[in-house]
C-alpha atoms as a PDB file:
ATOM      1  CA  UNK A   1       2.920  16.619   7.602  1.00  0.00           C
ATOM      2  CA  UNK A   2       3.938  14.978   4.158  1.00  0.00           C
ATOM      3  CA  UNK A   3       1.808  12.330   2.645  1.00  0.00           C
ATOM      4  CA  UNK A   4       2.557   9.157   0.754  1.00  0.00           C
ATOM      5  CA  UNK A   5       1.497   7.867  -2.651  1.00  0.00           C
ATOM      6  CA  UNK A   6       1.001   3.976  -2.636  1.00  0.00           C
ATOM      7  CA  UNK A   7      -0.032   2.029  -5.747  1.00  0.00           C
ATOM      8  CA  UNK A   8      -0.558  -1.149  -6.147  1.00  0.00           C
ATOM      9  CA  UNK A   9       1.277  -2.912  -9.085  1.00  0.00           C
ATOM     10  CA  UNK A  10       1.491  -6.730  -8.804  1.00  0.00           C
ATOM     11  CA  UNK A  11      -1.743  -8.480  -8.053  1.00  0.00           C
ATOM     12  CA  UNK A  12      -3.171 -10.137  -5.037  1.00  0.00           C
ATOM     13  CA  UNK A  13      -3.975 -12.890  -6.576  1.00  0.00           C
ATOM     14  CA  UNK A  14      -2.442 -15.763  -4.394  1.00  0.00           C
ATOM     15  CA  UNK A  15      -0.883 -13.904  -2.207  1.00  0.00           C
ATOM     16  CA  UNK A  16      -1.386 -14.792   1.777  1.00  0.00           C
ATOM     17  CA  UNK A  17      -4.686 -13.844   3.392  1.00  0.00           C
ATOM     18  CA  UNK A  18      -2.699 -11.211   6.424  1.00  0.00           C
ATOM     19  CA  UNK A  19      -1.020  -9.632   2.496  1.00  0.00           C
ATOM     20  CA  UNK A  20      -4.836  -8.896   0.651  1.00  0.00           C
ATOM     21  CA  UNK A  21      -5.809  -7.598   4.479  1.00  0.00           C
ATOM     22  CA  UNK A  22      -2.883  -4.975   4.339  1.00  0.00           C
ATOM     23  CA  UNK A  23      -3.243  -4.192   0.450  1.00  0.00           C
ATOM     24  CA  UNK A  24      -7.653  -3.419   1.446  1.00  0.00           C
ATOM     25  CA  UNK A  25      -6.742  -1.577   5.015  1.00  0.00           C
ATOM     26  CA  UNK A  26      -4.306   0.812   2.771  1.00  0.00           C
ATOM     27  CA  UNK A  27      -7.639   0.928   0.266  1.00  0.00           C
ATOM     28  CA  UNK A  28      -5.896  -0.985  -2.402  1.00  0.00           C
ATOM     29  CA  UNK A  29      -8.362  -3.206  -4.283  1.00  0.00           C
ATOM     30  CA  UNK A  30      -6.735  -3.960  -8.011  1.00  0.00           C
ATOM     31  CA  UNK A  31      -3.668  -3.418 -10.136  1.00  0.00           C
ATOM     32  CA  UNK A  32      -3.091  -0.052 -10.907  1.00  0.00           C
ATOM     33  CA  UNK A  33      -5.284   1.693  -7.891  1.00  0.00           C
ATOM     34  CA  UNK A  34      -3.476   4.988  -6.328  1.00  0.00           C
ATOM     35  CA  UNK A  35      -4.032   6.066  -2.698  1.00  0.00           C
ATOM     36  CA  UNK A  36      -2.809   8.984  -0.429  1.00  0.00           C
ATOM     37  CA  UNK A  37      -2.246   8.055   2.931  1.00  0.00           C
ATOM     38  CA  UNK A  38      -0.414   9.848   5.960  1.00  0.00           C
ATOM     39  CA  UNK A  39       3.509   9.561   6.404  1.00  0.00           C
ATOM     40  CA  UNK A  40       3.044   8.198  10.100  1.00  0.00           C
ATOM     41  CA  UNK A  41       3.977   4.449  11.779  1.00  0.00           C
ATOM     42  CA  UNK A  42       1.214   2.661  11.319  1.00  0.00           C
ATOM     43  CA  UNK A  43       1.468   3.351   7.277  1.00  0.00           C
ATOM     44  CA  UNK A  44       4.853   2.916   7.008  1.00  0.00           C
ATOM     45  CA  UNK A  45       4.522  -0.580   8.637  1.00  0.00           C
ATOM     46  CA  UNK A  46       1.715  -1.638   6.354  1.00  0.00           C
ATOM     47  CA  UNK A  47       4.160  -1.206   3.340  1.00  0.00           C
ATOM     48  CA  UNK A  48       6.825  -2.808   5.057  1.00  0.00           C
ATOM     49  CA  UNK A  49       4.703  -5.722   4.827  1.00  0.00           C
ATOM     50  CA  UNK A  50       3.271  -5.602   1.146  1.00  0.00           C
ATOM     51  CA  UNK A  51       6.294  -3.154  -0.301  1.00  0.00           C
ATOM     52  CA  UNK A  52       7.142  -5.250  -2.918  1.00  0.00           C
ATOM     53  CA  UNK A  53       4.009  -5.106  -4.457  1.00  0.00           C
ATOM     54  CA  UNK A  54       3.540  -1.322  -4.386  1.00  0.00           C
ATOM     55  CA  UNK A  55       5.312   1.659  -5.378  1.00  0.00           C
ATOM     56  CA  UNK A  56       5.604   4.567  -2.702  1.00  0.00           C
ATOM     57  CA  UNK A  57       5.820   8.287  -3.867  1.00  0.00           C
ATOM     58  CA  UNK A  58       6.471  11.082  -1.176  1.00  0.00           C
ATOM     59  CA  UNK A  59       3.606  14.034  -1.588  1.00  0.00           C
ATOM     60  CA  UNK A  60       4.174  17.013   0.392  1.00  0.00           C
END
């Protein structure tokens, strides 16, 4: 099962409560952090949400 790289590279600051909820479940605290999360449904919907504020890489 592949994995995803998510980082977070526009700030939370002033963004909707439901958007800094997504960007902490995913484990995303500040510019610049990096996570690895798995390529499944629930993931994928989180950056649907927040996408333009991360960048996505595909780790296999």
């Amino acid at each position: 099962m592949a994995n995803l790289n998510i980082k977070l590279v526009k700030s939370l600051n002033g963004r909707l409560e439901k958007q800094v909820a997504t960007a902490h479940s995913l484990g995303l605290r500040k510019i610049g952090d990096i996570t690895v999360q798995p390529d499944n449904d629930q993931t994928r919907g989180k950056i649907a949400k927040i996408g333009y504020m991360l960048q996505v890489t595909e780790v296999k």
